[in-house]
Protein backbone atom coordinates (compact mmCIF):
# COMPACT_ATOMS: atom_id res chain seq x y z
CA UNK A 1 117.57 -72.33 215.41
CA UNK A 2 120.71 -69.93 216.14
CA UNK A 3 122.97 -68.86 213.29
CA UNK A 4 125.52 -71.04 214.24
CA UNK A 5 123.01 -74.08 213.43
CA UNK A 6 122.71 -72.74 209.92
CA UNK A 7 124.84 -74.37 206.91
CA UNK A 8 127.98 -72.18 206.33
CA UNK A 9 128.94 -71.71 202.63
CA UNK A 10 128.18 -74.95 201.64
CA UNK A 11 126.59 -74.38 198.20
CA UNK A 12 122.87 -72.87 197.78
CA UNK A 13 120.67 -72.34 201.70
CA UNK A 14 117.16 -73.79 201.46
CA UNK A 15 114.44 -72.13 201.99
CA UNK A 16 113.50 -73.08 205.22
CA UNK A 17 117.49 -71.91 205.91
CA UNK A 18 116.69 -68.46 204.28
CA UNK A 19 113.41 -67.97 206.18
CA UNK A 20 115.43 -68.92 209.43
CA UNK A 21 118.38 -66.49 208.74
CA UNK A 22 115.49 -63.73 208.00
CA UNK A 23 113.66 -64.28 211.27
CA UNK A 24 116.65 -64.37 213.30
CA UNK A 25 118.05 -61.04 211.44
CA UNK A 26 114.95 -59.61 211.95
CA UNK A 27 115.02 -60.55 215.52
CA UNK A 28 118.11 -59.29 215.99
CA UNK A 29 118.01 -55.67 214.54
CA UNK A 30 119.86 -53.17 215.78
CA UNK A 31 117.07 -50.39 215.05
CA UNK A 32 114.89 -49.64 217.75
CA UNK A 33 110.91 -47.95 217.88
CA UNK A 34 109.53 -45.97 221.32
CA UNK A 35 106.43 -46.78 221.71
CA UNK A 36 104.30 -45.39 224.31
CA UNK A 37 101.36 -46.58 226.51
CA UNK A 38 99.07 -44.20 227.65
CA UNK A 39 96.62 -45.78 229.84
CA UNK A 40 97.06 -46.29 232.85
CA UNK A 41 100.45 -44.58 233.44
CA UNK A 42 100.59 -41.53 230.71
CA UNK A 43 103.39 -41.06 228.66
CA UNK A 44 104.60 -44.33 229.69
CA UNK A 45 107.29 -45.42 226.84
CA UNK A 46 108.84 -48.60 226.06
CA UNK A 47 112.09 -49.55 223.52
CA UNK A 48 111.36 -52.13 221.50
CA UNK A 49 113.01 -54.03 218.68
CA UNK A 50 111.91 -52.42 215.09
CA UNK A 51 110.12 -55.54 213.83
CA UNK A 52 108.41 -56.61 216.56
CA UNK A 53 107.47 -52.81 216.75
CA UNK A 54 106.28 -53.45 212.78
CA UNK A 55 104.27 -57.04 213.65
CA UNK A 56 102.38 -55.03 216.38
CA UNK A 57 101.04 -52.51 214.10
CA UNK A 58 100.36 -55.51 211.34
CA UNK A 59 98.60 -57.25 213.34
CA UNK A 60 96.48 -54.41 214.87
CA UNK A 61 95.58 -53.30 211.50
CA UNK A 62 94.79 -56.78 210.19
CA UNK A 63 92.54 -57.36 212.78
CA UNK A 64 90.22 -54.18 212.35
CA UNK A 65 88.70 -54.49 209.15
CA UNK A 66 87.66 -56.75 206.23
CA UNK A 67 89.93 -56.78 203.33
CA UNK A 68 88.22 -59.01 200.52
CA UNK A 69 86.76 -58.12 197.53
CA UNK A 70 87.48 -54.37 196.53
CA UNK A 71 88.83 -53.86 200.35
CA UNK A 72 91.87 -55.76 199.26
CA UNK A 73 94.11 -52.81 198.04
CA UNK A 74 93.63 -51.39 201.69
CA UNK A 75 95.37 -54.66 203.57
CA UNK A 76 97.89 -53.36 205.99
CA UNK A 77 101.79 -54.11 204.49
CA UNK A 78 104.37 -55.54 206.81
CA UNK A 79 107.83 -53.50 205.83
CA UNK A 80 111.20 -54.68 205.50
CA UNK A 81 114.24 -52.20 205.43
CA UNK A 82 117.26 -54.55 203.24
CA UNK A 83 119.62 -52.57 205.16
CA UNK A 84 119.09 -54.01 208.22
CA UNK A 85 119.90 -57.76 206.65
CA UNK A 86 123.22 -58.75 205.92
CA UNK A 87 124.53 -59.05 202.56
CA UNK A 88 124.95 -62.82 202.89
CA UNK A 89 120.99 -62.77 202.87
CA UNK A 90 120.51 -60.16 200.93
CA UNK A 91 121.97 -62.10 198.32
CA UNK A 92 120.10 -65.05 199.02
CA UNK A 93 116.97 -63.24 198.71
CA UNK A 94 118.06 -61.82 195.32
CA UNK A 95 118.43 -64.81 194.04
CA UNK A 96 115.52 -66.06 195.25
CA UNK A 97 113.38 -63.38 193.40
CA UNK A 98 115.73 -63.88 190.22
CA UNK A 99 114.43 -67.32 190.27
CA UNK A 100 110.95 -67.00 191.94
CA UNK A 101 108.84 -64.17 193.13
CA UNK A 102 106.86 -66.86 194.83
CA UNK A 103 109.93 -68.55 196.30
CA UNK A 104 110.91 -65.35 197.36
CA UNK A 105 107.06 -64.55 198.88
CA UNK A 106 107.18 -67.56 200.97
CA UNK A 107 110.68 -67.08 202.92
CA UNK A 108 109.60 -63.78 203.93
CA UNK A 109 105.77 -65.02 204.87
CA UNK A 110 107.62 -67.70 206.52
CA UNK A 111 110.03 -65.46 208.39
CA UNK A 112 107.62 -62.75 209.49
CA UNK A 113 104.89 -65.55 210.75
CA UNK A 114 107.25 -66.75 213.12
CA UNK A 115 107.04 -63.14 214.62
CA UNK A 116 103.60 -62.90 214.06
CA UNK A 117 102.88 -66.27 215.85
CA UNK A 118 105.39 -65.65 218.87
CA UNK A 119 104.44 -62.05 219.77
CA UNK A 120 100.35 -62.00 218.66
CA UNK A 121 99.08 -65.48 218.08
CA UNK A 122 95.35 -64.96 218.77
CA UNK A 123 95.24 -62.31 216.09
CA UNK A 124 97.86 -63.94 213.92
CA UNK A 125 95.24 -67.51 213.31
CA UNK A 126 92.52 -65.75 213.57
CA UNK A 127 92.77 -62.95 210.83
CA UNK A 128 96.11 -63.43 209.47
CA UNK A 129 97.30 -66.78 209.14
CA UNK A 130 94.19 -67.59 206.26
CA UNK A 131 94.76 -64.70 204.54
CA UNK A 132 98.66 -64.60 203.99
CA UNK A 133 101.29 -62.04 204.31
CA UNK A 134 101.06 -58.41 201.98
CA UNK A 135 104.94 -56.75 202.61
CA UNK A 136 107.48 -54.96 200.46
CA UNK A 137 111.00 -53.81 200.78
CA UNK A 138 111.59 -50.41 202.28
């Protein structure tokens, strides 16, 4: 779904609309992480977009450990900077936590599971798709 698809202030967004807007916004960041690769080539680097940079590391800690039980407090945390959103969803997801903190849980699960299924998908169903999202505002 591109932004243009998206209803334009026509009352209150859904939200499946406010997980969509999220995901794209995330997609499109304008921030940037190097990361390198050292084997084969060293000091091989590569530009990537922030979030995607963000699902990696998510998704590499999710897989490497057992967090039930007491473990729980040391799940891995996907961050979110509100700066890089715009303030048309920044006030949707305001409003979404003024009304619901689990409204507001499942548009950014939803969002950052698209990411999570697109870019690591083996990891993503098996270790995080059962046991749900941990993230927090930067």
């Amino acid at each position: 779904m591109t932004q243009e698809a998206l209803p334009k202030d026509r009352g209150e967004l859904t939200s499946a609309a406010i997980s969509d807007l999220l995901y794209l916004e995330m997609c499109s960041a304008p921030k940037k992480t190097v990361i390198y690769e050292f084997p084969p080539l060293p000091k091989q680097e590569e530009i990537i977009n922030k979030y995607y940079a963000e699902a990696a590391t998510y998704a590499r800690r999710s897989s490497a450990g057992d967090f039930s039980g007491k473990n729980a407090k040391y799940k891995p945390v996907f961050h979110l900077d509100q700066r890089d959103f715009s303030p048309k969803l920044r006030a949707n997801l305001v409003e979404r936590l003024n009304t619901s903190k689990e409204s507001l849980h499942r548009v950014v699960e939803d969002a950052v599971f698209m990411i999570l299924r697109a870019r690591h998908p083996m990891i993503f169903y098996q270790h995080i798709e059962a046991e749900g999202l941990r993230w927090r505002f930067v």
